[in-house]
PDB file of N, CA and C in Angstrom:
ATOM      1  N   UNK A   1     231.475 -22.090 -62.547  1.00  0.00           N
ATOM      2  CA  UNK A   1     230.470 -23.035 -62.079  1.00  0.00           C
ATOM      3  C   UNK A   1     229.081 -22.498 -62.422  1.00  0.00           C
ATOM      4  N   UNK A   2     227.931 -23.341 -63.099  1.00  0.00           N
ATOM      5  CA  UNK A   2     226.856 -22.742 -63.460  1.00  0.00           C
ATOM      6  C   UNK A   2     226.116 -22.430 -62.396  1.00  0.00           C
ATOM      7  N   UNK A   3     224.610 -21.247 -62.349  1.00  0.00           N
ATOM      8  CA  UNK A   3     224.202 -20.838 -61.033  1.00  0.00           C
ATOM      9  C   UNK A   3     222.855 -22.175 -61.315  1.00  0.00           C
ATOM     10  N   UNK A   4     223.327 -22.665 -59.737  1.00  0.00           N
ATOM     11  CA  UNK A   4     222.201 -24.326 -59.912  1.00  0.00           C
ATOM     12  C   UNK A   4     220.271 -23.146 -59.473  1.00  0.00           C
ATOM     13  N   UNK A   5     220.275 -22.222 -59.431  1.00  0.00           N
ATOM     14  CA  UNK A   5     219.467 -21.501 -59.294  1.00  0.00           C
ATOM     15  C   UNK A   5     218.826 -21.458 -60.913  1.00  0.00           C
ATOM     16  N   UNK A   6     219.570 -20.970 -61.596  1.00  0.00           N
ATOM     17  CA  UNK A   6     219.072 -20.865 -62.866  1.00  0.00           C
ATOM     18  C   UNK A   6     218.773 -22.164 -63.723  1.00  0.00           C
ATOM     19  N   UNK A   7     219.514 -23.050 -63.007  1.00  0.00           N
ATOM     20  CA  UNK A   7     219.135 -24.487 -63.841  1.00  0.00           C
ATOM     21  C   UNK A   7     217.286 -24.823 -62.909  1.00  0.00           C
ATOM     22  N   UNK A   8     217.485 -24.946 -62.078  1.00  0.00           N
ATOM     23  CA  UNK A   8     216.149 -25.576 -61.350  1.00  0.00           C
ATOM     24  C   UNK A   8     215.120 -24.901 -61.899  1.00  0.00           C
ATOM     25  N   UNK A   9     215.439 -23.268 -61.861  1.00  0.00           N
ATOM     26  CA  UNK A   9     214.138 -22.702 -62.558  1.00  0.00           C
ATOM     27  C   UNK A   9     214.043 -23.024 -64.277  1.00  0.00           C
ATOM     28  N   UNK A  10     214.990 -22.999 -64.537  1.00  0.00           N
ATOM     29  CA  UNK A  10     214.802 -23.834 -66.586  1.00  0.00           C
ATOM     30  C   UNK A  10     214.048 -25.143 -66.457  1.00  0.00           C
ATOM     31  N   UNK A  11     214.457 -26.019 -65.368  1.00  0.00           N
ATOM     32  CA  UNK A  11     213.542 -27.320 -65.456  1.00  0.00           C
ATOM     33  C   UNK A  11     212.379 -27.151 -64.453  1.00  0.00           C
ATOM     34  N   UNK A  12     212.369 -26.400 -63.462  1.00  0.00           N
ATOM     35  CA  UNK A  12     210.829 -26.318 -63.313  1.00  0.00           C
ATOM     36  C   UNK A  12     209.843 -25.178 -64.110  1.00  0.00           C
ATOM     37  N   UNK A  13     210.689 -24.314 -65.122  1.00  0.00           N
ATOM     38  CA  UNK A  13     209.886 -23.683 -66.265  1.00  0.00           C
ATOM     39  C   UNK A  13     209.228 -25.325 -67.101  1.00  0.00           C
ATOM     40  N   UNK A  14     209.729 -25.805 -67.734  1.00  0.00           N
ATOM     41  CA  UNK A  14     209.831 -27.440 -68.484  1.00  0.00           C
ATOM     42  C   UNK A  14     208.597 -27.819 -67.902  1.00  0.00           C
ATOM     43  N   UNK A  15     208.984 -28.141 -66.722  1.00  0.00           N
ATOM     44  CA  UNK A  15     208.023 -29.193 -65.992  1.00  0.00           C
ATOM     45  C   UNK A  15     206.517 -28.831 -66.164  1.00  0.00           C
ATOM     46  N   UNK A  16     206.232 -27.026 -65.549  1.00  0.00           N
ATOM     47  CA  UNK A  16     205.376 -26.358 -65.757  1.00  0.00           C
ATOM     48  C   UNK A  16     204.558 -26.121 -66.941  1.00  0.00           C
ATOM     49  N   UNK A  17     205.324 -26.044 -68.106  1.00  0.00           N
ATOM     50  CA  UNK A  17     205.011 -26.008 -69.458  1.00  0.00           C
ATOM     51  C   UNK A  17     204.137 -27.503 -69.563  1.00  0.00           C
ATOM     52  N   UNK A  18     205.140 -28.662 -69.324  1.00  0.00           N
ATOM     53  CA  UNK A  18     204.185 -29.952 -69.279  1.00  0.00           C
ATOM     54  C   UNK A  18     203.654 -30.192 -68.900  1.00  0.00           C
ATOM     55  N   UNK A  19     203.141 -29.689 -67.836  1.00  0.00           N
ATOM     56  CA  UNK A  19     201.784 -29.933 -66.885  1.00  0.00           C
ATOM     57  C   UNK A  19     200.299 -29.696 -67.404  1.00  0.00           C
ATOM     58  N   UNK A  20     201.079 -27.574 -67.991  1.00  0.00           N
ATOM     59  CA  UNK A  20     199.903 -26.977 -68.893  1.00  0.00           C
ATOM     60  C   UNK A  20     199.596 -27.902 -69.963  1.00  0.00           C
ATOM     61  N   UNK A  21     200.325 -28.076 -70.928  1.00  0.00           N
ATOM     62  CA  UNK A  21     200.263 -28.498 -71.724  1.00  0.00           C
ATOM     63  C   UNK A  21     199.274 -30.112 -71.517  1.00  0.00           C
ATOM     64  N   UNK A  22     199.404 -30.679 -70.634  1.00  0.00           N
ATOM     65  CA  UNK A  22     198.446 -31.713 -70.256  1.00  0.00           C
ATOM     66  C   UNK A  22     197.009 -31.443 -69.222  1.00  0.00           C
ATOM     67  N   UNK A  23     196.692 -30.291 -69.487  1.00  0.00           N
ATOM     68  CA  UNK A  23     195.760 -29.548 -69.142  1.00  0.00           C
ATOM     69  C   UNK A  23     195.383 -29.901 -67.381  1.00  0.00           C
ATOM     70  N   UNK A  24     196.458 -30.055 -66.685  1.00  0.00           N
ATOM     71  CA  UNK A  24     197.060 -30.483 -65.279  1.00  0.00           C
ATOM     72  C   UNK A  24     196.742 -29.029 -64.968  1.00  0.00           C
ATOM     73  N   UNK A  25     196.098 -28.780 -63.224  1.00  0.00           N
ATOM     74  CA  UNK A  25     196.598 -27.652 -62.389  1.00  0.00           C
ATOM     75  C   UNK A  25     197.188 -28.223 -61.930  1.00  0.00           C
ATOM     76  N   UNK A  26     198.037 -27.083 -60.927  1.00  0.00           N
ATOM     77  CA  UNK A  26     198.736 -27.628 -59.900  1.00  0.00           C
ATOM     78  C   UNK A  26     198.502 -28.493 -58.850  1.00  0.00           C
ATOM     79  N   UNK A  27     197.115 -27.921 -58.417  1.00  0.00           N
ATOM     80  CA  UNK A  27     196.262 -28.862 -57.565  1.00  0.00           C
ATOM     81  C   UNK A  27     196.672 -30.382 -57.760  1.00  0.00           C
ATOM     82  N   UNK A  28     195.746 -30.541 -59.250  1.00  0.00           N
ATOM     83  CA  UNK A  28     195.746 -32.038 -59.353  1.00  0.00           C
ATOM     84  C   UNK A  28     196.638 -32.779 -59.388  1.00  0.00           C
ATOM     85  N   UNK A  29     197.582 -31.444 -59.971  1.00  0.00           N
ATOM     86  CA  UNK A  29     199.600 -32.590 -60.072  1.00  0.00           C
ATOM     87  C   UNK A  29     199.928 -33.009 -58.979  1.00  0.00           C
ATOM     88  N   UNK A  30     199.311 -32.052 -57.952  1.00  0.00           N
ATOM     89  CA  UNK A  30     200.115 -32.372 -56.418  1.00  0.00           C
ATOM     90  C   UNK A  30     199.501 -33.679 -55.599  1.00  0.00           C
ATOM     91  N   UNK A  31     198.069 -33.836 -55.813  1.00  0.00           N
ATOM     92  CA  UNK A  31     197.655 -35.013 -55.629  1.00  0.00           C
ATOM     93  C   UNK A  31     197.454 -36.193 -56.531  1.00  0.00           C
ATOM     94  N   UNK A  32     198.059 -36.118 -57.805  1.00  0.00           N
ATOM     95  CA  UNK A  32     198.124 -37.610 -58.218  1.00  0.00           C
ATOM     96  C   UNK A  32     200.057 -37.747 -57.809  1.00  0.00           C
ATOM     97  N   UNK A  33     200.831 -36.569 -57.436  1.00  0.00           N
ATOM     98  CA  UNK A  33     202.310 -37.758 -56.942  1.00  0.00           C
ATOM     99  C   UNK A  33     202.648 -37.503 -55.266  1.00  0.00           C
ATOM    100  N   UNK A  34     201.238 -37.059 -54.744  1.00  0.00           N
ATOM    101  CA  UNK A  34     201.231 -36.796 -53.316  1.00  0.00           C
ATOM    102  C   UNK A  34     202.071 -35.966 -52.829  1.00  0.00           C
ATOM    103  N   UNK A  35     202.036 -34.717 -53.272  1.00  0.00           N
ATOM    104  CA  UNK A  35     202.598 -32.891 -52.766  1.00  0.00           C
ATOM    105  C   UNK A  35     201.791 -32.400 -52.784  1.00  0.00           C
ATOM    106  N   UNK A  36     201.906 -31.394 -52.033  1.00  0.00           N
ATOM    107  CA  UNK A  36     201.329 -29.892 -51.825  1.00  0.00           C
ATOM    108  C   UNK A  36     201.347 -28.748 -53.275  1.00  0.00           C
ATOM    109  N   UNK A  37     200.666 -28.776 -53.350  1.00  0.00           N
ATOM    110  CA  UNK A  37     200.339 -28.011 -54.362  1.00  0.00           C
ATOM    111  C   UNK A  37     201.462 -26.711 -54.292  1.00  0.00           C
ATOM    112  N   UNK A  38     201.102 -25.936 -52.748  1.00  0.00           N
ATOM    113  CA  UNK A  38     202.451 -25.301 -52.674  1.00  0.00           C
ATOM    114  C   UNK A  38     203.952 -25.594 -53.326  1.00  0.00           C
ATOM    115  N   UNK A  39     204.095 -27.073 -53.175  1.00  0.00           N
ATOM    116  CA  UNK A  39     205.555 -27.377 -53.252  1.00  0.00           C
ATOM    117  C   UNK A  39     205.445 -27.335 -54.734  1.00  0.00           C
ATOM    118  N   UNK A  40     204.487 -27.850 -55.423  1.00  0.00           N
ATOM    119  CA  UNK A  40     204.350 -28.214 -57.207  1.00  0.00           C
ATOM    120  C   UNK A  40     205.088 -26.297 -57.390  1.00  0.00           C
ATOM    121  N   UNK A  41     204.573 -25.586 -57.149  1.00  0.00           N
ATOM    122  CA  UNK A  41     205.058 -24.032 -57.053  1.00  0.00           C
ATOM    123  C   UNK A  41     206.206 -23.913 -57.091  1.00  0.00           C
ATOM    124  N   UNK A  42     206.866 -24.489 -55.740  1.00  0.00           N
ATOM    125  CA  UNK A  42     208.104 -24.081 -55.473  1.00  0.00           C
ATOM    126  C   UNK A  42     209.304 -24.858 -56.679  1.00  0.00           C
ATOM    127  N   UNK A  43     208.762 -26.003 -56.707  1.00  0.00           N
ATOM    128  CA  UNK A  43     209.725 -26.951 -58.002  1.00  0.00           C
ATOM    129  C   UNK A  43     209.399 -26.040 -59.428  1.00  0.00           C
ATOM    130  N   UNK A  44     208.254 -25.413 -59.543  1.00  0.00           N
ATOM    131  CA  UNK A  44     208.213 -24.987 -60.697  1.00  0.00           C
ATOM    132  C   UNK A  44     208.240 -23.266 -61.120  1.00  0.00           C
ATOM    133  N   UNK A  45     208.651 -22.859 -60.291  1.00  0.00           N
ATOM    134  CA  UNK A  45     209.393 -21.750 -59.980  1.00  0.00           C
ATOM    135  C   UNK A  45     211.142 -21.999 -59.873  1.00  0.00           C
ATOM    136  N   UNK A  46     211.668 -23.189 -59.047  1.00  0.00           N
ATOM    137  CA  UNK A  46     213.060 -23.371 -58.908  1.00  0.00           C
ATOM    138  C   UNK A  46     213.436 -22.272 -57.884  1.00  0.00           C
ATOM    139  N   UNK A  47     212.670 -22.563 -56.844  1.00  0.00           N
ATOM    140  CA  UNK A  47     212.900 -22.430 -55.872  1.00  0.00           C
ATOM    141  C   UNK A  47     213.237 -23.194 -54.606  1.00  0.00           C
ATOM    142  N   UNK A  48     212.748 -24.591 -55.070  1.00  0.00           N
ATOM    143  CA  UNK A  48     213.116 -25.786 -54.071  1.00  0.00           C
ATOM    144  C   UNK A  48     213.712 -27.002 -55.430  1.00  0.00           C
ATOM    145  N   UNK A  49     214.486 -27.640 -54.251  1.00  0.00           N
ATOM    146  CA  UNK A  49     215.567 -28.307 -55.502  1.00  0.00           C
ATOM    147  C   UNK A  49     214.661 -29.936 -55.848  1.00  0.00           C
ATOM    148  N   UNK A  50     214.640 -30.227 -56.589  1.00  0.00           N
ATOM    149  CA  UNK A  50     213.728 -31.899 -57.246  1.00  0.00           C
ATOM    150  C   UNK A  50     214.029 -32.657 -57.182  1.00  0.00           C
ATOM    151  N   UNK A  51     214.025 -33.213 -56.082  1.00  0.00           N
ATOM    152  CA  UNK A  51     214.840 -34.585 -56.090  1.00  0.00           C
ATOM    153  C   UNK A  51     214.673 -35.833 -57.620  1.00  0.00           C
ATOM    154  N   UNK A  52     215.580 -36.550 -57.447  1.00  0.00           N
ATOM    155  CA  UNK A  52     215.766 -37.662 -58.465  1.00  0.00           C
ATOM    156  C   UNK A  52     214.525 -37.889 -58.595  1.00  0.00           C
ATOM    157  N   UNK A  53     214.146 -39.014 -57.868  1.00  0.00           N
ATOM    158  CA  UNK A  53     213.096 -39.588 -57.618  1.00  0.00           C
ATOM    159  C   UNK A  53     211.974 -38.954 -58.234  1.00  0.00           C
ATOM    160  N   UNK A  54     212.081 -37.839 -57.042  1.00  0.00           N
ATOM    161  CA  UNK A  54     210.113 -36.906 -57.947  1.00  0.00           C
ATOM    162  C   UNK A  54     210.610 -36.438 -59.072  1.00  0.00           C
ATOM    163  N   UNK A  55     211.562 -35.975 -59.874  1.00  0.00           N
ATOM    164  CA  UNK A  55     212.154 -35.466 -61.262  1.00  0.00           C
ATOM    165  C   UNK A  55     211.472 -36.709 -62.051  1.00  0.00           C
ATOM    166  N   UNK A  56     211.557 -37.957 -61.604  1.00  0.00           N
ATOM    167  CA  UNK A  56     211.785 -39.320 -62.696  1.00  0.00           C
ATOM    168  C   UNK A  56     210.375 -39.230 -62.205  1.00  0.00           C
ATOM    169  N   UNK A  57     209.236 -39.279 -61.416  1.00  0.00           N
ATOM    170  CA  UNK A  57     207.834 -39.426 -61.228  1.00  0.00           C
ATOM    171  C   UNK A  57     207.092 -38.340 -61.784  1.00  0.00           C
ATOM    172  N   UNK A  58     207.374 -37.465 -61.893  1.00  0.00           N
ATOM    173  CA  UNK A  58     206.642 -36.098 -62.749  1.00  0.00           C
ATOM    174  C   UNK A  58     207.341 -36.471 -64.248  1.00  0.00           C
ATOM    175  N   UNK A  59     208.190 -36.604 -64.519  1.00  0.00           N
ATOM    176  CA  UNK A  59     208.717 -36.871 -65.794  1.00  0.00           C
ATOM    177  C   UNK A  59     207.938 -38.106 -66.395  1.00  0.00           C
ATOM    178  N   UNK A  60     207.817 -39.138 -65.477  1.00  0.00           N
ATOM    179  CA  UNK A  60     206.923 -40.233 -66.135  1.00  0.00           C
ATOM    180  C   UNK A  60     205.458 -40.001 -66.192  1.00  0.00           C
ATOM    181  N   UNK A  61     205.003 -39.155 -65.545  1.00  0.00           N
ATOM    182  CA  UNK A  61     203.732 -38.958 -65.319  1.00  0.00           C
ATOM    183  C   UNK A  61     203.177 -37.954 -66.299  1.00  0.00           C
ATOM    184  N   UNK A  62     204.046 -37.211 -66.957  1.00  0.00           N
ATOM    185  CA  UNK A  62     203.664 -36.054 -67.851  1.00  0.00           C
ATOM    186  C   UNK A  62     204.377 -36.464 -68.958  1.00  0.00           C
ATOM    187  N   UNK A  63     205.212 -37.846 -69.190  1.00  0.00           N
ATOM    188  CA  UNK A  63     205.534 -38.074 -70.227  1.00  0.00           C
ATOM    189  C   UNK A  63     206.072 -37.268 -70.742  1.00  0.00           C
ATOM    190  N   UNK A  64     207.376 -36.751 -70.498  1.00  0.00           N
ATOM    191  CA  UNK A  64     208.323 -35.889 -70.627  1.00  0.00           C
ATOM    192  C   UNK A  64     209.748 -36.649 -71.518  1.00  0.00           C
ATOM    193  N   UNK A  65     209.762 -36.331 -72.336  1.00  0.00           N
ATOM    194  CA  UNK A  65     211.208 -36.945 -72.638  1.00  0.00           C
ATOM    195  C   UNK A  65     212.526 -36.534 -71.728  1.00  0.00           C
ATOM    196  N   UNK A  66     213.333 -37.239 -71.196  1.00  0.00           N
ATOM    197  CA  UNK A  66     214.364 -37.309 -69.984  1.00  0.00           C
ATOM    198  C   UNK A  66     215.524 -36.303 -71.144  1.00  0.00           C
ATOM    199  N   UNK A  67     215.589 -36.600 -72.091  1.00  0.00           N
ATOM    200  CA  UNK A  67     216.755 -36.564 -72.992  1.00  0.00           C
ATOM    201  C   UNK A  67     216.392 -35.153 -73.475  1.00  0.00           C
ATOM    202  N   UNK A  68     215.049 -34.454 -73.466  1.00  0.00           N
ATOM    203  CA  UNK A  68     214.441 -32.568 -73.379  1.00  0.00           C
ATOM    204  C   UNK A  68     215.445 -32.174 -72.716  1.00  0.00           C
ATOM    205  N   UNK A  69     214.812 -32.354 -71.153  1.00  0.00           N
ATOM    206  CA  UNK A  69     215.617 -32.062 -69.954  1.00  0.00           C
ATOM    207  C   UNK A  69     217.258 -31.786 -69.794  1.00  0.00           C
ATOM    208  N   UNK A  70     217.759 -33.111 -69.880  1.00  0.00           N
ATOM    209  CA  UNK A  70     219.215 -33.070 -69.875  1.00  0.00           C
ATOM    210  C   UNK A  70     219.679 -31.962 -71.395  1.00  0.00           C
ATOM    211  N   UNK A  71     219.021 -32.288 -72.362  1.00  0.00           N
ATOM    212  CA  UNK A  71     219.664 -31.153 -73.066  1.00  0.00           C
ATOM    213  C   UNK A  71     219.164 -29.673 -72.567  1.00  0.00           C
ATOM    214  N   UNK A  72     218.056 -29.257 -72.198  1.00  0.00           N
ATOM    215  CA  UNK A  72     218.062 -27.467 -71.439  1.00  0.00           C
ATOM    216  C   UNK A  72     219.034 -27.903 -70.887  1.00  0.00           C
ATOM    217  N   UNK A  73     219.124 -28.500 -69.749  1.00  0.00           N
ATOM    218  CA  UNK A  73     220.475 -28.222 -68.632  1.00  0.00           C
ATOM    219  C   UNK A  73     221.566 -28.262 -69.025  1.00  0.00           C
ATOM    220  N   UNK A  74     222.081 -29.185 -69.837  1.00  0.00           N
ATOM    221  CA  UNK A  74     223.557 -29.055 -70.690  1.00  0.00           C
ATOM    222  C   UNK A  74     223.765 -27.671 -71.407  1.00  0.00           C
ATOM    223  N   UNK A  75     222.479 -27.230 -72.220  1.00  0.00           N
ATOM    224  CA  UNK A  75     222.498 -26.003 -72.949  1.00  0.00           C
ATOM    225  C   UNK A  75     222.658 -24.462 -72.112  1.00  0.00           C
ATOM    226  N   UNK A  76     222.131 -24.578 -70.847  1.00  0.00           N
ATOM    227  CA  UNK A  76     222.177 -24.028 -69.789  1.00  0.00           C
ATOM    228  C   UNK A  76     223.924 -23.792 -69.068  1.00  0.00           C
ATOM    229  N   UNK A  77     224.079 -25.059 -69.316  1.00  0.00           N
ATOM    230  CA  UNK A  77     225.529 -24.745 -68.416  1.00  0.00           C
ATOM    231  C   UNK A  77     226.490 -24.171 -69.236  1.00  0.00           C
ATOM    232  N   UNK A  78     226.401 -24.501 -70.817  1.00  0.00           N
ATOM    233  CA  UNK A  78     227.501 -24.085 -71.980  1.00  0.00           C
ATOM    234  C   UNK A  78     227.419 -23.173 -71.817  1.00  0.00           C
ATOM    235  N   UNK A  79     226.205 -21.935 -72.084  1.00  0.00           N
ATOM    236  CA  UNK A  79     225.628 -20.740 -71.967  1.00  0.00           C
ATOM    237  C   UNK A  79     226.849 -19.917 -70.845  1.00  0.00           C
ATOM    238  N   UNK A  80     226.065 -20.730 -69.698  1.00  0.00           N
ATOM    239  CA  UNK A  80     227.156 -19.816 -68.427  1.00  0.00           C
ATOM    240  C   UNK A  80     228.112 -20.294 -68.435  1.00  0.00           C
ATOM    241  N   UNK A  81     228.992 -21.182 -68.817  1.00  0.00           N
ATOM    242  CA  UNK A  81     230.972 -21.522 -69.163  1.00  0.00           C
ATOM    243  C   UNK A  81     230.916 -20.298 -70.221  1.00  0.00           C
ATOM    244  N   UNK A  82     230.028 -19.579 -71.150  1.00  0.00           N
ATOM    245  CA  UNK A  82     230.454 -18.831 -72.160  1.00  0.00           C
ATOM    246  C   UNK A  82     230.560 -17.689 -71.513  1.00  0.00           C
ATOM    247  N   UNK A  83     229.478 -17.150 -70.689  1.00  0.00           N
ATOM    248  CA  UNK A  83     229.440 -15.959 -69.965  1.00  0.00           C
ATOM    249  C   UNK A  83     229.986 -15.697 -68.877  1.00  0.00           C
ATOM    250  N   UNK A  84     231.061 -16.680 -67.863  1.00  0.00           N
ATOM    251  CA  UNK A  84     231.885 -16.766 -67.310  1.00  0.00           C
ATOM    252  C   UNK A  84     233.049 -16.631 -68.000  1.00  0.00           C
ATOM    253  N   UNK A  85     233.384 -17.202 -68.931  1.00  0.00           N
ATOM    254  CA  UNK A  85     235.097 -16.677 -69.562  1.00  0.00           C
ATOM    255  C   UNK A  85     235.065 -15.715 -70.649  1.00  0.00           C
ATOM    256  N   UNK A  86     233.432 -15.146 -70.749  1.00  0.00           N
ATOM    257  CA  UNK A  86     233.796 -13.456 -71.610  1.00  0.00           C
ATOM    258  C   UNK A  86     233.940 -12.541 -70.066  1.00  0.00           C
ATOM    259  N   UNK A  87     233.385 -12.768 -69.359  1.00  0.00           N
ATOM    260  CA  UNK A  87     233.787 -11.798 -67.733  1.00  0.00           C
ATOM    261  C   UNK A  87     235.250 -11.839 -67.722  1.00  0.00           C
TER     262      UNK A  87
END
């Protein structure tokens, strides 16, 4: 089973990258989809889990391709099915 720890932090690495990349602080991310700046942290660290919803509202808002995403995480899980059955 993949560690859902290591997936959250691959997509809130992602998320983070797109934020910079749209010359976004955290601050401002947190008040244009109404969070705490704290929490923008915690999602982008993968430390708190993203719901659907705010995943699909930060994704639309930073104009993220959905189909990025799902491939890290697919690429993510092959990774650990590989490093689980060389153990």
């Amino acid at each position: 089973m993949p560690d859902k720890k290591n997936i959250y932090a691959l997509l809130g690495n992602h998320l983070r990258k797109a934020r910079v990349g749209k010359g976004l602080s955290g601050n401002e991310l947190a008040a244009i989809i109404n969070l705490s700046q704290q929490q923008i942290s915690r999602y982008e660290l993968g430390i708190n889990k993203l719901s659907l919803d705010k995943l699909i509202e930060i994704v639309i808002f930073l104009e993220i391709d959905i189909d990025d995403i799902t491939s890290l995480i697919s690429k993510q899980v092959e990774y650990e099915k590989g490093v689980c059955l060389a153990d």
